[in-house]
C-alpha atoms as a PDB file:
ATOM      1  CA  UNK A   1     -68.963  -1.295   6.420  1.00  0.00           C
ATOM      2  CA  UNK A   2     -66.778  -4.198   7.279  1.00  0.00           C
ATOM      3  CA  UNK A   3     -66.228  -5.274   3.637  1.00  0.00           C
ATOM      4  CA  UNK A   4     -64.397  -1.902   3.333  1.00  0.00           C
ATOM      5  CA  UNK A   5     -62.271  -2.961   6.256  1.00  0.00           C
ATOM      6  CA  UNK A   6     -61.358  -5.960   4.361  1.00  0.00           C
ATOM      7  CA  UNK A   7     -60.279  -3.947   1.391  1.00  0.00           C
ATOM      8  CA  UNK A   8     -58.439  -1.205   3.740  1.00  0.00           C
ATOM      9  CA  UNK A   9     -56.277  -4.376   5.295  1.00  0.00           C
ATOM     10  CA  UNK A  10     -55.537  -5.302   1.609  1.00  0.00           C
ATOM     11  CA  UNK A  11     -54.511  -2.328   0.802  1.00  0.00           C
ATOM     12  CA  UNK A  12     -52.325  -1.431   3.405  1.00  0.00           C
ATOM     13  CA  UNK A  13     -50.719  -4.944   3.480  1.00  0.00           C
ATOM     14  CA  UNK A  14     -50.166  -4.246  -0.531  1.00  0.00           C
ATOM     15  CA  UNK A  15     -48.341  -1.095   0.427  1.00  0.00           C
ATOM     16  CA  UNK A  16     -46.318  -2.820   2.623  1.00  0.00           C
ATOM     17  CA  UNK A  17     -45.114  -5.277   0.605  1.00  0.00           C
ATOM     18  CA  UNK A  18     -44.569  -2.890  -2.316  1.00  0.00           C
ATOM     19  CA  UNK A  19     -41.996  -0.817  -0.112  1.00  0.00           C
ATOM     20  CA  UNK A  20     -40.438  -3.855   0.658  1.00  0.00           C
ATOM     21  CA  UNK A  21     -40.045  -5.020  -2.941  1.00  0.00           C
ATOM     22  CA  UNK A  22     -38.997  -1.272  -3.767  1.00  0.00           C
ATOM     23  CA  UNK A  23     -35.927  -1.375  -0.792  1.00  0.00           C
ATOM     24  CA  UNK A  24     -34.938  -5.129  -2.296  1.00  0.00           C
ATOM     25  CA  UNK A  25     -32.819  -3.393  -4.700  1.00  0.00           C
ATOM     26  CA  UNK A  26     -31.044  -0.677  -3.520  1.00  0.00           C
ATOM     27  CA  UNK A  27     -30.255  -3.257  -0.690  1.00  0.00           C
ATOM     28  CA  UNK A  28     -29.230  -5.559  -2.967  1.00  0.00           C
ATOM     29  CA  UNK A  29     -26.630  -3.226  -5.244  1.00  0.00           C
ATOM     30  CA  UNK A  30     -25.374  -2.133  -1.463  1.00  0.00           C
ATOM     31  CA  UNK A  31     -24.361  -5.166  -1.104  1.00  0.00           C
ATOM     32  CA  UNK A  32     -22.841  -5.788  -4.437  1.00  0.00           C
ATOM     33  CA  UNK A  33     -20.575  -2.762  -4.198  1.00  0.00           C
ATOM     34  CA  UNK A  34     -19.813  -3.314  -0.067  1.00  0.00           C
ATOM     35  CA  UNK A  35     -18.517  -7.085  -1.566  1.00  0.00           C
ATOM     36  CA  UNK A  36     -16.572  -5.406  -4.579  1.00  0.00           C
ATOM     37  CA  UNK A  37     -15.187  -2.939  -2.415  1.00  0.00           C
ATOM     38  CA  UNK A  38     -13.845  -5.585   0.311  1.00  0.00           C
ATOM     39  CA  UNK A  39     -12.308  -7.766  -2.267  1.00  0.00           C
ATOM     40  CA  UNK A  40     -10.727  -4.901  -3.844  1.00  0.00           C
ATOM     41  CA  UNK A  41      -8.641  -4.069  -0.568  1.00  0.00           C
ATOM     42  CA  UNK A  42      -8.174  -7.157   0.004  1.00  0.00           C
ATOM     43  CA  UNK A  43      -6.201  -7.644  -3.114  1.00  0.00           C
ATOM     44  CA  UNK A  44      -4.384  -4.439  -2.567  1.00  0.00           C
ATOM     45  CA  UNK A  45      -3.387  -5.766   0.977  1.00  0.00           C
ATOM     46  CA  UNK A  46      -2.052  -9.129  -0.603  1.00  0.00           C
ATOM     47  CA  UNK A  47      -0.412  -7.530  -3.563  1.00  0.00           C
ATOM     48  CA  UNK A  48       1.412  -5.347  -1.308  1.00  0.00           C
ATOM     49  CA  UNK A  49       2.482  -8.116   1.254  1.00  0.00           C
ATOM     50  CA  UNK A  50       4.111  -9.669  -1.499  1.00  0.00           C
ATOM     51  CA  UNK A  51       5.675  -6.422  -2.671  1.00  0.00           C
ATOM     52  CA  UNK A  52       6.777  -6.142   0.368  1.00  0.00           C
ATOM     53  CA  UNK A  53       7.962 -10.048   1.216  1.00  0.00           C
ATOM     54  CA  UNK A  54      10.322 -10.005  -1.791  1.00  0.00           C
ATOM     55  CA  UNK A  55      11.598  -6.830  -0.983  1.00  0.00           C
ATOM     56  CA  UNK A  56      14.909  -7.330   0.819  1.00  0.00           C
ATOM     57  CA  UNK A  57      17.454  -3.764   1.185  1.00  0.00           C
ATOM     58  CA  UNK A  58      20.808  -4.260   3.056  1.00  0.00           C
ATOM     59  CA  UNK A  59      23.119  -0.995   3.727  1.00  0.00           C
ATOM     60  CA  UNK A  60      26.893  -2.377   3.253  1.00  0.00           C
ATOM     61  CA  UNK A  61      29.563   0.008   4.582  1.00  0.00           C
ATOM     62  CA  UNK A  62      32.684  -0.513   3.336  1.00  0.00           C
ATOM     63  CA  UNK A  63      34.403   2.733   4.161  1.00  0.00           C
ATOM     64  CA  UNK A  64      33.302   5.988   5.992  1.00  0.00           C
ATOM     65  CA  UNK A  65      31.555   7.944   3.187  1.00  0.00           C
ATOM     66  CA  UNK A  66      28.708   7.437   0.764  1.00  0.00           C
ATOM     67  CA  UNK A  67      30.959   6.499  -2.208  1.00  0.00           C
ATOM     68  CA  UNK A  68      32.312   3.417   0.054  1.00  0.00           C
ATOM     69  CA  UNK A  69      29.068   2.574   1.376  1.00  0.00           C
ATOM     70  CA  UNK A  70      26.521   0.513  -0.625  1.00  0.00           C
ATOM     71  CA  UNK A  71      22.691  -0.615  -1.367  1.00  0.00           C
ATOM     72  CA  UNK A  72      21.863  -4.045  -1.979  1.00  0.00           C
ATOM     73  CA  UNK A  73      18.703  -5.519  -3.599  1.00  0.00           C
ATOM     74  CA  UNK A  74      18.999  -8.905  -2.769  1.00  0.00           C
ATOM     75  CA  UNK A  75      15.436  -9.214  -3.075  1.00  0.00           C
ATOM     76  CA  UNK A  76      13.070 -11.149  -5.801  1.00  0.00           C
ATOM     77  CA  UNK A  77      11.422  -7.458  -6.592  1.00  0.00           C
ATOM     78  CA  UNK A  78      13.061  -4.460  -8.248  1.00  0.00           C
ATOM     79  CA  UNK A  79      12.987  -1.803  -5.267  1.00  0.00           C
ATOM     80  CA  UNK A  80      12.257   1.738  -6.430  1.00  0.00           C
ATOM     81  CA  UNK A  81      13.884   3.914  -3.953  1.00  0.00           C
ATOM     82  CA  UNK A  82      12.111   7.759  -3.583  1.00  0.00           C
ATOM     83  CA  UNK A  83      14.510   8.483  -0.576  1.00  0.00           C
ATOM     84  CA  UNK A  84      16.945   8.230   1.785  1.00  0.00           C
ATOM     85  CA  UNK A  85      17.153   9.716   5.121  1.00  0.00           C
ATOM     86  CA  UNK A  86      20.249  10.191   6.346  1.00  0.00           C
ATOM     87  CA  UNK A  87      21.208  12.185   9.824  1.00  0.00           C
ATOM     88  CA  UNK A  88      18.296  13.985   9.565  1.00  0.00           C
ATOM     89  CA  UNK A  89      19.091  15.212   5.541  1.00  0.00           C
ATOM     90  CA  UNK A  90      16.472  13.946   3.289  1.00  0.00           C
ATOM     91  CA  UNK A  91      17.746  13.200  -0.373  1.00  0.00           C
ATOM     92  CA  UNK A  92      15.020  12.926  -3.397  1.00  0.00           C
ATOM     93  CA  UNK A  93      16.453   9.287  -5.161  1.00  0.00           C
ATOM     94  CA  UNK A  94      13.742   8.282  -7.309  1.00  0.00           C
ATOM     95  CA  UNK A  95      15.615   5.540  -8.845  1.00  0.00           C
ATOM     96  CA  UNK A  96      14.764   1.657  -9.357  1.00  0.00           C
ATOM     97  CA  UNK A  97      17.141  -1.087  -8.207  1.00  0.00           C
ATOM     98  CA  UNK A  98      16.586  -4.219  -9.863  1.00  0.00           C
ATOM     99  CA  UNK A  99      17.035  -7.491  -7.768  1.00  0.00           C
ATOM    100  CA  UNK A 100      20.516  -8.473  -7.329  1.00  0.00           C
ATOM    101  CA  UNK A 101      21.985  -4.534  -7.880  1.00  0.00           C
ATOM    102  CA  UNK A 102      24.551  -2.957  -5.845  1.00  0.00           C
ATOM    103  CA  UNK A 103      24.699   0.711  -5.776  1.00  0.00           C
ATOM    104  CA  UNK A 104      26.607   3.151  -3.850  1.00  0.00           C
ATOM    105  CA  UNK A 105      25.033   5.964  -1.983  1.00  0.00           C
ATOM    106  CA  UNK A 106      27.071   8.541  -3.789  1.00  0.00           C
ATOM    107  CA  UNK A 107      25.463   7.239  -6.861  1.00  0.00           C
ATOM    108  CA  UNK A 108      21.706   7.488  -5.175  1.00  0.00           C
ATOM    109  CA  UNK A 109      21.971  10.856  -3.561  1.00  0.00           C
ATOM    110  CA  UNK A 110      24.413  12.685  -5.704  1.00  0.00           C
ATOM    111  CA  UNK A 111      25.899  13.416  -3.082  1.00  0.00           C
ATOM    112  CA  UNK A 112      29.054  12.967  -0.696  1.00  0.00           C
ATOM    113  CA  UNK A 113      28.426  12.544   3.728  1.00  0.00           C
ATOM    114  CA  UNK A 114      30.831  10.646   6.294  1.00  0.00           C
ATOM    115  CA  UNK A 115      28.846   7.293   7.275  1.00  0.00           C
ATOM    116  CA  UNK A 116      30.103   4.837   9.641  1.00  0.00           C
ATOM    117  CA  UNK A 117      28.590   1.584  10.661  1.00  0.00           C
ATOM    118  CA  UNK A 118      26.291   2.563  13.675  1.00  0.00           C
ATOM    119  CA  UNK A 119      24.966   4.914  11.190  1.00  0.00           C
ATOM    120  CA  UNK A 120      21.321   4.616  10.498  1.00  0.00           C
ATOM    121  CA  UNK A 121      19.841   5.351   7.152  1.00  0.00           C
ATOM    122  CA  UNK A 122      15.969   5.100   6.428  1.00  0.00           C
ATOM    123  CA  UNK A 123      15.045   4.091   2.615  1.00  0.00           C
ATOM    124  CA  UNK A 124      11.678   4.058   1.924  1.00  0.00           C
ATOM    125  CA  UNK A 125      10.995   2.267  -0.992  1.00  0.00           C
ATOM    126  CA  UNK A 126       8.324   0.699  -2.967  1.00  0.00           C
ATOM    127  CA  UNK A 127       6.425   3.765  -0.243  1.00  0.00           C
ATOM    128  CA  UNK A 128       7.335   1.711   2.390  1.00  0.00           C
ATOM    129  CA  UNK A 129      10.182   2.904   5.443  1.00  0.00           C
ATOM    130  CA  UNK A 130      12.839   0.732   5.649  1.00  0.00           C
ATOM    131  CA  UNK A 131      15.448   1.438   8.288  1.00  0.00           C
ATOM    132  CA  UNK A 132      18.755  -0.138   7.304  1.00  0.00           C
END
C-alpha cells in the first residue's frame, strides 16, 4: 500500500502544478491589458496637458458691450470654444479660434449684453473652464 501513496503524492503534486500552469495565462494577458490600459491614460493625460499648456484665452474689453469687448488666442493651439458663460446666460459658440485670432463676443454669441471690466466670463474651451 505505500507505493500507491507514492503515486497519490504524484498525482496530486501534478494537479497542482497543472492549475498553476493553467492560471499563468490569464494572469499573464491581465497584465498585458492592466499595462496597455495605464499607458493609454497616461498619454491622454500628457496630450491634454499640452492641449492645455498652449492654450492661452484673454477677455479684452474695450467698451461696455459684447461688440467692444474681445477674445484673444494668443496661444500656440487653435482653441475651440463650445461656450461662454456670461452673468449667469449660457451661449452655445461652437466655434474654433486659431492662434493669434481676435474675435468679438458679439461675433461668438450672436448676441448683444452690457460688459464692463469686473465682469467675469467663463469660456470653456478645448472642454476645459476657463474663467477670463
Amino acid at each position: 500500500m505505500t507505493g500507491l501513496k507514492g503515486i497519490s503524492e504524484f498525482f496530486s503534486s501534478l494537479l497542482v502544478l497543472l492549475i498553476v500552469v493553467s492560471l499563468i495565462t490569464p494572469v499573464i494577458v491581465y497584465f498585458k491589458y492592466a499595462d496597455i490600459s495605464a499607458k493609454e491614460a497616461g498619454s491622454k493625460i500628457y496630450n491634454n496637458t499640452v492641449v492645455l499648456a498652449n492654450l492661452r484665452l484673454e477677455l479684452i474689453v474695450v467698451g461696455n458691450d459684447f461688440n467692444k469687448s474681445y477674445l484673444y488666442n494668443y496661444g500656440s493651439s487653435p482653441a475651440y470654444v463650445q461656450v461662454i458663460i456670461y452673468n449667469g446666460t449660457v451661449y452655445n459658440v461652437d466655434k474654433m479660434l486659431p492662434p493669434g485670432s481676435l474675435t468679438s463676443l458679439s461675433d461668438l454669441t450672436g448676441t448683444s449684453a452690457n460688459i464692463n471690466n469686473r465682469s467675469v466670463v467663463y469660456v470653456i474651451a478645448n472642454g476645459t473652464l476657463i474663467k477670463l
